[in-house]
N, C-alpha and C. Protein backbone atom coordinates (compact mmCIF):
# COMPACT_ATOMS: atom_id res chain seq x y z
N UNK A 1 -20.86 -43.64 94.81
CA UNK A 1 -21.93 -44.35 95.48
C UNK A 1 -21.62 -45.84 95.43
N UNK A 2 -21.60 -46.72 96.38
CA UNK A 2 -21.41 -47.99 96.38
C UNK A 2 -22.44 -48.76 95.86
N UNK A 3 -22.23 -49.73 95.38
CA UNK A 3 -23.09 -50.88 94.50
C UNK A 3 -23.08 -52.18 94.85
N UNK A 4 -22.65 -52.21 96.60
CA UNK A 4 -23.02 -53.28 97.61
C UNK A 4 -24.23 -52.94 98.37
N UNK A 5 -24.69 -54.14 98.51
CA UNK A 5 -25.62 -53.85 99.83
C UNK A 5 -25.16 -53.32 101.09
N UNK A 6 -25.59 -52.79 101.76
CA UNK A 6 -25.48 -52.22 102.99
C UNK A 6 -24.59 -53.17 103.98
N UNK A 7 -24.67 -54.28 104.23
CA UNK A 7 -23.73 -55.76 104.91
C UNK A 7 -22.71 -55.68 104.41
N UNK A 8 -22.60 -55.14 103.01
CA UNK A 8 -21.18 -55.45 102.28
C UNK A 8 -20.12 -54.56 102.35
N UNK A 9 -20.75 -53.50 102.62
CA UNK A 9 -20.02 -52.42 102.25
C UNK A 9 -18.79 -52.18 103.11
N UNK A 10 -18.30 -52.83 104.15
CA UNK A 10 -16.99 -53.33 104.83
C UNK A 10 -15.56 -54.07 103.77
N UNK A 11 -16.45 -54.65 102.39
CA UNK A 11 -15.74 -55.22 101.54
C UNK A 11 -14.79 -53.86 101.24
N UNK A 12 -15.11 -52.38 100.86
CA UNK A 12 -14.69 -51.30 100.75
C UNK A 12 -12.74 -51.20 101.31
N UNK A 13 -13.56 -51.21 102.78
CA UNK A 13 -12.21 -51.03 103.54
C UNK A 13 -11.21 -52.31 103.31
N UNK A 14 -11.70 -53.12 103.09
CA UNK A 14 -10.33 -54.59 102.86
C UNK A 14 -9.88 -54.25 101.58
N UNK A 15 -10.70 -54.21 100.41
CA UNK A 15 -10.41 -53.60 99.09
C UNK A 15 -8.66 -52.52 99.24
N UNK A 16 -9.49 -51.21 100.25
CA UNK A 16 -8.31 -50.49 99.93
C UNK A 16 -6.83 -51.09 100.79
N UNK A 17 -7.15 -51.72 101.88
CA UNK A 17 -6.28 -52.29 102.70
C UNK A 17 -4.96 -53.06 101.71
N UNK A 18 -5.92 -53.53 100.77
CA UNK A 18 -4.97 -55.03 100.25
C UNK A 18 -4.71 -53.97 98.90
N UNK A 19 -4.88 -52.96 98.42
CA UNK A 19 -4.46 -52.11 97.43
C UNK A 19 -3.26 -51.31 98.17
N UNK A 20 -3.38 -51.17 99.19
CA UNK A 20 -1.88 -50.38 99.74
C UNK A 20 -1.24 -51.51 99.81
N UNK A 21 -1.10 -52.18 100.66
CA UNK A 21 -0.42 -53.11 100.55
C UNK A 21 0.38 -53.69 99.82
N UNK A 22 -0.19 -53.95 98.44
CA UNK A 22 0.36 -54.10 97.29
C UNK A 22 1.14 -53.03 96.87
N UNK A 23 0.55 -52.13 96.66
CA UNK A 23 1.13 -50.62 96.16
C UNK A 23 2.62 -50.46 96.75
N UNK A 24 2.27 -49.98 98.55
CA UNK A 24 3.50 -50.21 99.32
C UNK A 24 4.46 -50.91 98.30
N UNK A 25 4.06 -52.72 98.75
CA UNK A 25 5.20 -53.15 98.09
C UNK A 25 6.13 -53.08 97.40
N UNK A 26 5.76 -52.64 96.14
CA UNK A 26 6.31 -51.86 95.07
C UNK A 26 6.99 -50.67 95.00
N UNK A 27 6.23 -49.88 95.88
CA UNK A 27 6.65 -48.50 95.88
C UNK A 27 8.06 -48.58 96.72
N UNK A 28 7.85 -49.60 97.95
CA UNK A 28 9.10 -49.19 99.00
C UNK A 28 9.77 -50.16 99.30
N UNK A 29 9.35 -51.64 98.81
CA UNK A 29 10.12 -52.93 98.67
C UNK A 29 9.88 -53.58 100.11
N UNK A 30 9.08 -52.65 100.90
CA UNK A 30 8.37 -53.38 102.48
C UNK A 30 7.43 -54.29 101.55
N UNK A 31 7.37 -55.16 102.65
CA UNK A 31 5.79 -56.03 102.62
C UNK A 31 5.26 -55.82 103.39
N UNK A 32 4.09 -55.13 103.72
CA UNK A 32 3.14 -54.85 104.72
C UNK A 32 2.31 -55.76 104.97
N UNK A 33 1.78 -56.29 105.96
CA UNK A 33 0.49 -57.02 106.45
C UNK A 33 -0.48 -56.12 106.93
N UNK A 34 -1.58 -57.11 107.19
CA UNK A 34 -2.93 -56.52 107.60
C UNK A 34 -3.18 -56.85 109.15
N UNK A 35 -3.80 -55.84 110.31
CA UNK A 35 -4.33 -56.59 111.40
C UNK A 35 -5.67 -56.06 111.08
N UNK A 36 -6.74 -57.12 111.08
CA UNK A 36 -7.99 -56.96 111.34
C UNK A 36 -8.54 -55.45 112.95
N UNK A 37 -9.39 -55.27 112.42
CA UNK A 37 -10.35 -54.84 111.20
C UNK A 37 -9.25 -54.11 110.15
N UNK A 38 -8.48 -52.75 110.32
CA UNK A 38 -7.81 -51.65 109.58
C UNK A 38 -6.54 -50.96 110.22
N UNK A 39 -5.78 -52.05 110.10
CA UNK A 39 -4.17 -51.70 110.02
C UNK A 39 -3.53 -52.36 109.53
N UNK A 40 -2.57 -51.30 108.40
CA UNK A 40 -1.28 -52.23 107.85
C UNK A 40 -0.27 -52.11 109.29
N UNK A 41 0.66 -53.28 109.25
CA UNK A 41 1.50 -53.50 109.85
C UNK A 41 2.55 -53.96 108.66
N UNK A 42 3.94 -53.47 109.60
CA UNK A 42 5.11 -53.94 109.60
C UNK A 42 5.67 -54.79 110.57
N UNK A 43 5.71 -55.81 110.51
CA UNK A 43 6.19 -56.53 112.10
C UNK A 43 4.80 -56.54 112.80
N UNK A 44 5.71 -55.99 113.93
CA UNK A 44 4.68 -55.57 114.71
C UNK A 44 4.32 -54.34 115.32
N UNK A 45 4.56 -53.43 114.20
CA UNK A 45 4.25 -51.98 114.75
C UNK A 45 3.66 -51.59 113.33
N UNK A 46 2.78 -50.46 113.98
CA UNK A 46 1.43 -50.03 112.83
C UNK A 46 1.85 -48.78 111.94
N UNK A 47 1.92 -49.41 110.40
CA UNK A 47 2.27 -48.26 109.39
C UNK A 47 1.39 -47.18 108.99
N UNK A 48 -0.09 -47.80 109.23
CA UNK A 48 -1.28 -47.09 108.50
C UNK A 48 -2.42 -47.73 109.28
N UNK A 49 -3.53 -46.98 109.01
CA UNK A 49 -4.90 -47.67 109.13
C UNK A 49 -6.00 -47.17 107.98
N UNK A 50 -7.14 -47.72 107.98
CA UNK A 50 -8.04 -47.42 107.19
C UNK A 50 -8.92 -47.39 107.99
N UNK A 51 -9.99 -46.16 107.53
CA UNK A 51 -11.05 -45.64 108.12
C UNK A 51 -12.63 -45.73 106.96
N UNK A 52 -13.55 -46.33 107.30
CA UNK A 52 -14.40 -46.11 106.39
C UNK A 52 -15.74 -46.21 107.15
N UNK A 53 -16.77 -45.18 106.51
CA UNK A 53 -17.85 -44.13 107.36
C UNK A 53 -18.98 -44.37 105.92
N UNK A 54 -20.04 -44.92 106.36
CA UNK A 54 -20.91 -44.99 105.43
C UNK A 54 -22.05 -44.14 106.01
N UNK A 55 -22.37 -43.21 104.98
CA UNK A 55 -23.83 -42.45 105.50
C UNK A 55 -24.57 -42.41 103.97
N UNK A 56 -25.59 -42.92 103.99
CA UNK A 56 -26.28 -43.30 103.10
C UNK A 56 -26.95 -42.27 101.77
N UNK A 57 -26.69 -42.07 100.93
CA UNK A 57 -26.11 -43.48 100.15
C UNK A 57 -24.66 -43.08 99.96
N UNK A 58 -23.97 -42.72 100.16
CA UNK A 58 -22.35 -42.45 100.06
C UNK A 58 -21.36 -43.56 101.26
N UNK A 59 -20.60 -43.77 100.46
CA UNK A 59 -18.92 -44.23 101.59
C UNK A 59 -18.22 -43.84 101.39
N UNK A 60 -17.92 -43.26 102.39
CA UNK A 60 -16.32 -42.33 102.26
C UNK A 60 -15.10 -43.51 103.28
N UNK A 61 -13.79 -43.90 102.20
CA UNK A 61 -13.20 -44.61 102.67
C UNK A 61 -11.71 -43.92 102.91
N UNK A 62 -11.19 -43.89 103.99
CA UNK A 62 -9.87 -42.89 103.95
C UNK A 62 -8.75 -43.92 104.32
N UNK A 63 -7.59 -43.72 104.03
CA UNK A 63 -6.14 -43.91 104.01
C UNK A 63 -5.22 -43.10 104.61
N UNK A 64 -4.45 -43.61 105.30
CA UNK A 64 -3.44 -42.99 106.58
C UNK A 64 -2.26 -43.80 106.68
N UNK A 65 -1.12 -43.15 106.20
CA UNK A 65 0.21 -43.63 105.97
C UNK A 65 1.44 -43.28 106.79
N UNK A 66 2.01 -43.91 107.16
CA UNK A 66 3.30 -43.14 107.97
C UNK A 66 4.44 -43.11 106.99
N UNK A 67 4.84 -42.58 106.24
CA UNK A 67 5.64 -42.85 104.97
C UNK A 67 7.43 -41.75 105.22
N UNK A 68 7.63 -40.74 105.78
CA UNK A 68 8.82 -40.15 105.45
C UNK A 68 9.08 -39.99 107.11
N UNK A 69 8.20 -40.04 108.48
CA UNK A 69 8.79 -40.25 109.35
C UNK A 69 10.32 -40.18 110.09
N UNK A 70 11.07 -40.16 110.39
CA UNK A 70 12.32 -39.93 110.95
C UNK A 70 12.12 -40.06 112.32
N UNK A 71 11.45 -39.46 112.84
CA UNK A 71 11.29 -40.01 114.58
C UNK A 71 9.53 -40.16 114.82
N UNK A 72 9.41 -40.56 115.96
CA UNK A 72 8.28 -40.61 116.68
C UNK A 72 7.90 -40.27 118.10
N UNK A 73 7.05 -39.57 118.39
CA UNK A 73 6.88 -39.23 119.53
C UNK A 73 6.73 -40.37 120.81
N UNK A 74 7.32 -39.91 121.91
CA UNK A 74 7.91 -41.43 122.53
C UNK A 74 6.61 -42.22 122.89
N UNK A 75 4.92 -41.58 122.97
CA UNK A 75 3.96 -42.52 123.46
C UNK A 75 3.70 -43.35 122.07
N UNK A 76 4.65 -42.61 120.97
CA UNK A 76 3.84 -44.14 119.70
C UNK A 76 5.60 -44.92 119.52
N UNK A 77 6.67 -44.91 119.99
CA UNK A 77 7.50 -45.80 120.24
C UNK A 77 7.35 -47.15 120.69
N UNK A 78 7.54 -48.13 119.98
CA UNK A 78 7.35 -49.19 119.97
C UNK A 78 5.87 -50.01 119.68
N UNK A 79 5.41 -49.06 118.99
CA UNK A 79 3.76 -49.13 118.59
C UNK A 79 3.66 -48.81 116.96
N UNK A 80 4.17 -47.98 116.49
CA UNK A 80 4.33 -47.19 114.85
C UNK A 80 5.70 -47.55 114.40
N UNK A 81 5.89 -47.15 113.40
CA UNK A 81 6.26 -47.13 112.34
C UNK A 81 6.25 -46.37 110.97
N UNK A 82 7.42 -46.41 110.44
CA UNK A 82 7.25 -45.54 108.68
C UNK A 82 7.72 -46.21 108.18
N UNK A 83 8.14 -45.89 106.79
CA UNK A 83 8.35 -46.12 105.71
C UNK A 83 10.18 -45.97 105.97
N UNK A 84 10.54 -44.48 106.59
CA UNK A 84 11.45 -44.01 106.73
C UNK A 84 12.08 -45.19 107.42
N UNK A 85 11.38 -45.39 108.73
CA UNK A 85 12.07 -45.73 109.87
C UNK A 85 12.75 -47.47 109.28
N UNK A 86 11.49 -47.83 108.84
CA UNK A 86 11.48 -49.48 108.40
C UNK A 86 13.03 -49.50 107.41
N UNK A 87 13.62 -48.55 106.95
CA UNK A 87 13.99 -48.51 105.86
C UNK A 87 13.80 -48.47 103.93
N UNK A 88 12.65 -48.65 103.71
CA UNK A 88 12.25 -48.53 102.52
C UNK A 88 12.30 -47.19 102.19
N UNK A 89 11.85 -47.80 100.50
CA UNK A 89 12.13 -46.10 99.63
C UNK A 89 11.10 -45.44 99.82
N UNK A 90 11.27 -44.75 100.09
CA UNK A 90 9.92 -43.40 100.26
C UNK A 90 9.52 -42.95 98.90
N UNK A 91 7.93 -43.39 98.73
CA UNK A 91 7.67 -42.85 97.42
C UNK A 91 7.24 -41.53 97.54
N UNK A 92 7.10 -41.06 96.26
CA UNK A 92 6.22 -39.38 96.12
C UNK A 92 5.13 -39.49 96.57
N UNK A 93 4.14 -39.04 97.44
CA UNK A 93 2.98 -39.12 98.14
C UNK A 93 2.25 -39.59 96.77
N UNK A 94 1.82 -38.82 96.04
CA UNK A 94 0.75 -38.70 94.66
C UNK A 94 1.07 -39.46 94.07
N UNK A 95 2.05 -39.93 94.09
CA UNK A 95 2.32 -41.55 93.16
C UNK A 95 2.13 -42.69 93.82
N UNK A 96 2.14 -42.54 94.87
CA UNK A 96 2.03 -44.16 95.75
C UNK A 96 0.49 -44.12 95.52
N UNK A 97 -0.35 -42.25 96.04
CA UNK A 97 -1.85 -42.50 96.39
C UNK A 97 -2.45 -43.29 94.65
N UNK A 98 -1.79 -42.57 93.26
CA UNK A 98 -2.48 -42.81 92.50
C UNK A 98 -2.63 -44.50 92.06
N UNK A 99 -1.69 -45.25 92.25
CA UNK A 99 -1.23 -46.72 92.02
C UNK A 99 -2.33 -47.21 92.96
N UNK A 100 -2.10 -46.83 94.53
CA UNK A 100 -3.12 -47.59 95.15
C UNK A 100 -4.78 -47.17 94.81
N UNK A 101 -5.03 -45.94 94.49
CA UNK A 101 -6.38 -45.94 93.16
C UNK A 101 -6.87 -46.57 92.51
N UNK A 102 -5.71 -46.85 91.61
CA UNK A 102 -5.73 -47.70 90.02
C UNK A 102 -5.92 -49.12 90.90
N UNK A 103 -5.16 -49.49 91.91
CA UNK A 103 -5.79 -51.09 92.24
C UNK A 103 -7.02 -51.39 92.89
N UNK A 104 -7.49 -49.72 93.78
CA UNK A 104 -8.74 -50.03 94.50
C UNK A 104 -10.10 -50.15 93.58
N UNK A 105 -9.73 -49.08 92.37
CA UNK A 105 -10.70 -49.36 91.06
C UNK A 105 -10.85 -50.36 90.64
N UNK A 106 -9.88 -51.02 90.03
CA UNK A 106 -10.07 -52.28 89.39
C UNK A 106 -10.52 -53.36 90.49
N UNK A 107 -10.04 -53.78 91.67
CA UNK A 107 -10.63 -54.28 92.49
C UNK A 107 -12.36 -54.58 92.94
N UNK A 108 -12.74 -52.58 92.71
CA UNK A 108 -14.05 -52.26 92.90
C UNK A 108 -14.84 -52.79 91.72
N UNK A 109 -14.04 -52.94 90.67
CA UNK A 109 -15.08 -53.57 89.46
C UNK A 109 -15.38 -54.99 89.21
N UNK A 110 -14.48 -55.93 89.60
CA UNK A 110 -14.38 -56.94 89.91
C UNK A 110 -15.70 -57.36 91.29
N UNK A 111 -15.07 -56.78 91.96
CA UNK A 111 -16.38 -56.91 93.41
C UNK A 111 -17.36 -56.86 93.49
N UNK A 112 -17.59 -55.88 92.58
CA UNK A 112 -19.23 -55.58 92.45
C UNK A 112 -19.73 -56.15 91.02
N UNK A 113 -19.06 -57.14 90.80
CA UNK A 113 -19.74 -57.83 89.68
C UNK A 113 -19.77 -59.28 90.61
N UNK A 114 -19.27 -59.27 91.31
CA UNK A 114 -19.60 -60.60 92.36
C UNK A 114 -18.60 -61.51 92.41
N UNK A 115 -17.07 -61.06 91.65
CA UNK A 115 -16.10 -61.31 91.79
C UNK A 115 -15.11 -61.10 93.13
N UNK A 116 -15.22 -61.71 94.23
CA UNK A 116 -14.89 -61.40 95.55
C UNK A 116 -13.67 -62.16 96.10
N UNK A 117 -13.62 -63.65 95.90
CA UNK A 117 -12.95 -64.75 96.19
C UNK A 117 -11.51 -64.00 96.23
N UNK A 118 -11.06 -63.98 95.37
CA UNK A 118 -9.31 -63.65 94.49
C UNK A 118 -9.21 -62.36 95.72
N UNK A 119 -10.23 -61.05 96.30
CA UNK A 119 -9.69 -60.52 97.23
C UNK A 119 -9.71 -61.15 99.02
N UNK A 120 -11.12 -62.06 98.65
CA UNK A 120 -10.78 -62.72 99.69
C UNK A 120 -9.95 -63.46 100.41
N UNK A 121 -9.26 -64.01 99.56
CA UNK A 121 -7.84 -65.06 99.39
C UNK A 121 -7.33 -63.95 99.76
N UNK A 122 -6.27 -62.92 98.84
CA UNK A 122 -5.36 -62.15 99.53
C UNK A 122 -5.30 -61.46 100.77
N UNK A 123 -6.57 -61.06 101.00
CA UNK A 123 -6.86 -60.60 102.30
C UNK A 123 -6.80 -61.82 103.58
N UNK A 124 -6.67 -63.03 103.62
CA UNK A 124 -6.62 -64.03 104.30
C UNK A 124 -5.20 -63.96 104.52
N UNK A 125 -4.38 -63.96 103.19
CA UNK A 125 -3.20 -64.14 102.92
C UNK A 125 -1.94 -63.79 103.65
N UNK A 126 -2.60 -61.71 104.41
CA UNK A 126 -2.07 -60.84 104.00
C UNK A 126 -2.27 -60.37 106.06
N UNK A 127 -3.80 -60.78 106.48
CA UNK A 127 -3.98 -60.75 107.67
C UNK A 127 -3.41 -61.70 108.49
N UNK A 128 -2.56 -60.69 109.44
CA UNK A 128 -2.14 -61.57 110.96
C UNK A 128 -2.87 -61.75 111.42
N UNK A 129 -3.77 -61.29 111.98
CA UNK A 129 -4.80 -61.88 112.73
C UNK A 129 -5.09 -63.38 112.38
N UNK A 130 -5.48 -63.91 111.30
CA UNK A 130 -6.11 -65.02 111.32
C UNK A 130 -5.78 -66.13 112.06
N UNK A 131 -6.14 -67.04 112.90
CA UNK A 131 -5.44 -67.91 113.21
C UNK A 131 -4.68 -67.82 115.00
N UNK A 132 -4.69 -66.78 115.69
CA UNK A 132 -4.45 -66.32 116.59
C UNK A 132 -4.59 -65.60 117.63
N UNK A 133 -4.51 -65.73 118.61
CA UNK A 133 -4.94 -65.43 119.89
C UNK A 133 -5.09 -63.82 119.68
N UNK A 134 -6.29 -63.18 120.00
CA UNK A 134 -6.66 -61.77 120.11
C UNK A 134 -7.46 -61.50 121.26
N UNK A 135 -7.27 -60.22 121.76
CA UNK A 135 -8.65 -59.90 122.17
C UNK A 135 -8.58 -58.20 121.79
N UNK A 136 -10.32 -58.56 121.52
CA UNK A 136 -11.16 -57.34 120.71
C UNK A 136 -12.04 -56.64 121.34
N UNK A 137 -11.68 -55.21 121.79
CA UNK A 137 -12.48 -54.62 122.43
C UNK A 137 -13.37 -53.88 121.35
N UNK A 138 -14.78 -54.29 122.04
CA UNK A 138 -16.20 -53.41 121.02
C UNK A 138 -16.90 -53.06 122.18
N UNK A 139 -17.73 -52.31 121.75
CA UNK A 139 -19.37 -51.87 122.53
C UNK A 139 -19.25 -53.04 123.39
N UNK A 140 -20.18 -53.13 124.72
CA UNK A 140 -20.35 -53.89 125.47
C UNK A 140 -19.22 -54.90 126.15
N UNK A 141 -17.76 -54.53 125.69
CA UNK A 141 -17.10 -55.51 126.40
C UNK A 141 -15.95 -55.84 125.24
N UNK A 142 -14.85 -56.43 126.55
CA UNK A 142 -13.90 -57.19 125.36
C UNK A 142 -13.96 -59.00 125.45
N UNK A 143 -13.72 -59.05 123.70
CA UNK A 143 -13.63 -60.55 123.79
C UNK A 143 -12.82 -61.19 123.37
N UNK A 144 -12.40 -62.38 124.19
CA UNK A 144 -10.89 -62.75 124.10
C UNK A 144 -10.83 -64.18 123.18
N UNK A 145 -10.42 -64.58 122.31
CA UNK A 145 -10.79 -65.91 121.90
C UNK A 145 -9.30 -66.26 120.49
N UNK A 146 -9.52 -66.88 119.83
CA UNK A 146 -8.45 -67.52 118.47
C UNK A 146 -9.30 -67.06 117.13
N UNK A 147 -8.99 -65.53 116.35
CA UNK A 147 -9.78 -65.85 115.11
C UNK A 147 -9.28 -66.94 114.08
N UNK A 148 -10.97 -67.75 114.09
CA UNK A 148 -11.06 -68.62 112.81
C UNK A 148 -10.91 -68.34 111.85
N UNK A 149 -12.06 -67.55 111.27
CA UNK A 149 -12.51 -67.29 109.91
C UNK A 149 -12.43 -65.64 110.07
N UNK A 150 -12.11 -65.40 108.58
CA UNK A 150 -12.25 -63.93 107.94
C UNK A 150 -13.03 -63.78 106.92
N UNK A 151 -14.07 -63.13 107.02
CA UNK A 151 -15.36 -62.67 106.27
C UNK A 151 -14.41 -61.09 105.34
N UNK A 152 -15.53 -60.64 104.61
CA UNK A 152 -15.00 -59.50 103.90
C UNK A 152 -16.22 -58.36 105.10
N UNK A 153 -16.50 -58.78 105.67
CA UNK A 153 -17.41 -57.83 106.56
C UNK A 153 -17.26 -58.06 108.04
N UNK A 154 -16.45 -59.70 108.51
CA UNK A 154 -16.23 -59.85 109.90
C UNK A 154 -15.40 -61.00 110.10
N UNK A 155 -15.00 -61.11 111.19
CA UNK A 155 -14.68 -62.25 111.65
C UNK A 155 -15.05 -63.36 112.61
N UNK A 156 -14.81 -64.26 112.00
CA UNK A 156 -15.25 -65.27 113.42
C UNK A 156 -14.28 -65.50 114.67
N UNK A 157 -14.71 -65.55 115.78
CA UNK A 157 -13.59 -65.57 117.14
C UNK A 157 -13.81 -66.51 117.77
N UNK A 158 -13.65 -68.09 118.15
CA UNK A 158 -13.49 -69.11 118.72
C UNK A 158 -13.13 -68.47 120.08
N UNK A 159 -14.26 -68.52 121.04
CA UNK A 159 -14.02 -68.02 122.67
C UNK A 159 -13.97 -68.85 123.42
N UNK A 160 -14.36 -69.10 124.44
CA UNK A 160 -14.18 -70.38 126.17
C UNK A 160 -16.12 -70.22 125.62
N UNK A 161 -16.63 -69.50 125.14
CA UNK A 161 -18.19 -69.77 124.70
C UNK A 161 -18.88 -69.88 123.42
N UNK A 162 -17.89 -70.71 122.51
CA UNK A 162 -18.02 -71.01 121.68
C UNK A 162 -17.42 -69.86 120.21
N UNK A 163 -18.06 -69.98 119.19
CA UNK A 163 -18.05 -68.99 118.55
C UNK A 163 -18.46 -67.97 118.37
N UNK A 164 -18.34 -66.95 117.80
CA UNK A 164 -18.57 -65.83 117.63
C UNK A 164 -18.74 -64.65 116.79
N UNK A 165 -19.50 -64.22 115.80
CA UNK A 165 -19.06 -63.50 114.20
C UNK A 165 -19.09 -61.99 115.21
N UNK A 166 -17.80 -61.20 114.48
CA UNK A 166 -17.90 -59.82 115.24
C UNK A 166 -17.32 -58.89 113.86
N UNK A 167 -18.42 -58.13 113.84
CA UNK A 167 -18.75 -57.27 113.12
C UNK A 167 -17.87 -55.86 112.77
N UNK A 168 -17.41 -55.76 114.11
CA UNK A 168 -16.32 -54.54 114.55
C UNK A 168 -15.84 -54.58 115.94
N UNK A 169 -15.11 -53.68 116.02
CA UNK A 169 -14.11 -53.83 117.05
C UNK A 169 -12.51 -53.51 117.07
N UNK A 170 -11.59 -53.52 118.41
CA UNK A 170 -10.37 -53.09 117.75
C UNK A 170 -9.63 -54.22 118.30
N UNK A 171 -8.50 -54.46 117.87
CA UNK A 171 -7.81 -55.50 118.48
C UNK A 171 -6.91 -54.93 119.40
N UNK A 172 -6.99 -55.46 120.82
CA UNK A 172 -6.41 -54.65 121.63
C UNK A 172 -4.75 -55.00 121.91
N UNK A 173 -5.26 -57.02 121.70
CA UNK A 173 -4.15 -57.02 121.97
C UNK A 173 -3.86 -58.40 120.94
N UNK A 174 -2.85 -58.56 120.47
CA UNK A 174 -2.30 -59.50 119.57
C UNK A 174 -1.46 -60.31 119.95
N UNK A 175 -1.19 -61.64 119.51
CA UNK A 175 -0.25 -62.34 120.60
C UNK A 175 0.77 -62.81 119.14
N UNK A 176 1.81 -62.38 119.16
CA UNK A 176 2.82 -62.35 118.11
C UNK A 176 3.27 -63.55 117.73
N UNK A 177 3.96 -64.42 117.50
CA UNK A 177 3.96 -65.41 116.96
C UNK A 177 5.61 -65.57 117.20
């Protein structure tokens, strides 16, 4: 059961984001990044995403890895990625999941004592997005603008109409750097 308020509970999914991440690291000597809202990236093709579904009072937060890969089907060519493909070491499934555990725990105890900053930082750190031209398709429309700021629950998007805090959404399109 989570021990955020209801607004917060997005902190969840960055939590585990920046616990693979790390984990990865270690495990396969990649450095993975983040694209806002829930994908690790390599480059610029997508290793994983995170999924998280709150129905009250429970959150269920899930993890999705591309890890031993060898090929890809040609509509996710030039879009995905593995572990395999990237070259890194392929860990044992149950050992990569339990490490990234042990960091999403300790993380979770920290957080919910109101200790947030230290993941906020890495998660700034760690996201491409920040700082760059996106556009984010949600409900009602897509919006095209430069994210500013990264919240642990949203982001801000500098548009042609000012600013913008957006809550969710996917990034459709990223402008690489």
């Amino acid at each position: 059961v989570p021990r955020l308020p209801p607004e917060e509970l997005p902190a969840y999914g960055v939590l585990l984001s920046v616990s693979a991440c790390e984990a990865l690291r270690d495990a396969t000597g990649l450095e993975a990044d983040l694209r806002w809202p829930n994908d690790l990236m390599l480059g610029p093709l997508k290793l994983g995403g995170i999924l998280a579904e709150s129905r009250s009072p429970r959150l269920v937060v899930g993890l999705g890895l591309n890890l031993s890969l060898r090929e890809l089907p040609p509509e996710l060519q030039g879009i995905a990625t593995s572990v395999a493909l990237a070259g890194g070491r392929i860990p044992m499934p149950g050992d990569l999941f339990e490490d990234i555990l042990r960091r999403f725990e300790r993380g979770a105890v920290d957080m919910e004592a109101g200790r947030k900053e230290g993941l906020l930082s890495t998660w700034r750190d760690r996201c491409r997005t920040l700082g760059r031209p996106v556009e984010i398709e949600m409900p009602g429309g897509t919006r095209s603008g430069i994210v500013r700021e990264l919240t642990l629950a949203s982001v801000v998007l500098e548009t042609a109409q000012g600013r913008q805090e957006i809550l969710a959404g996917h990034v459709r399109r990223l402008t690489e750097r």
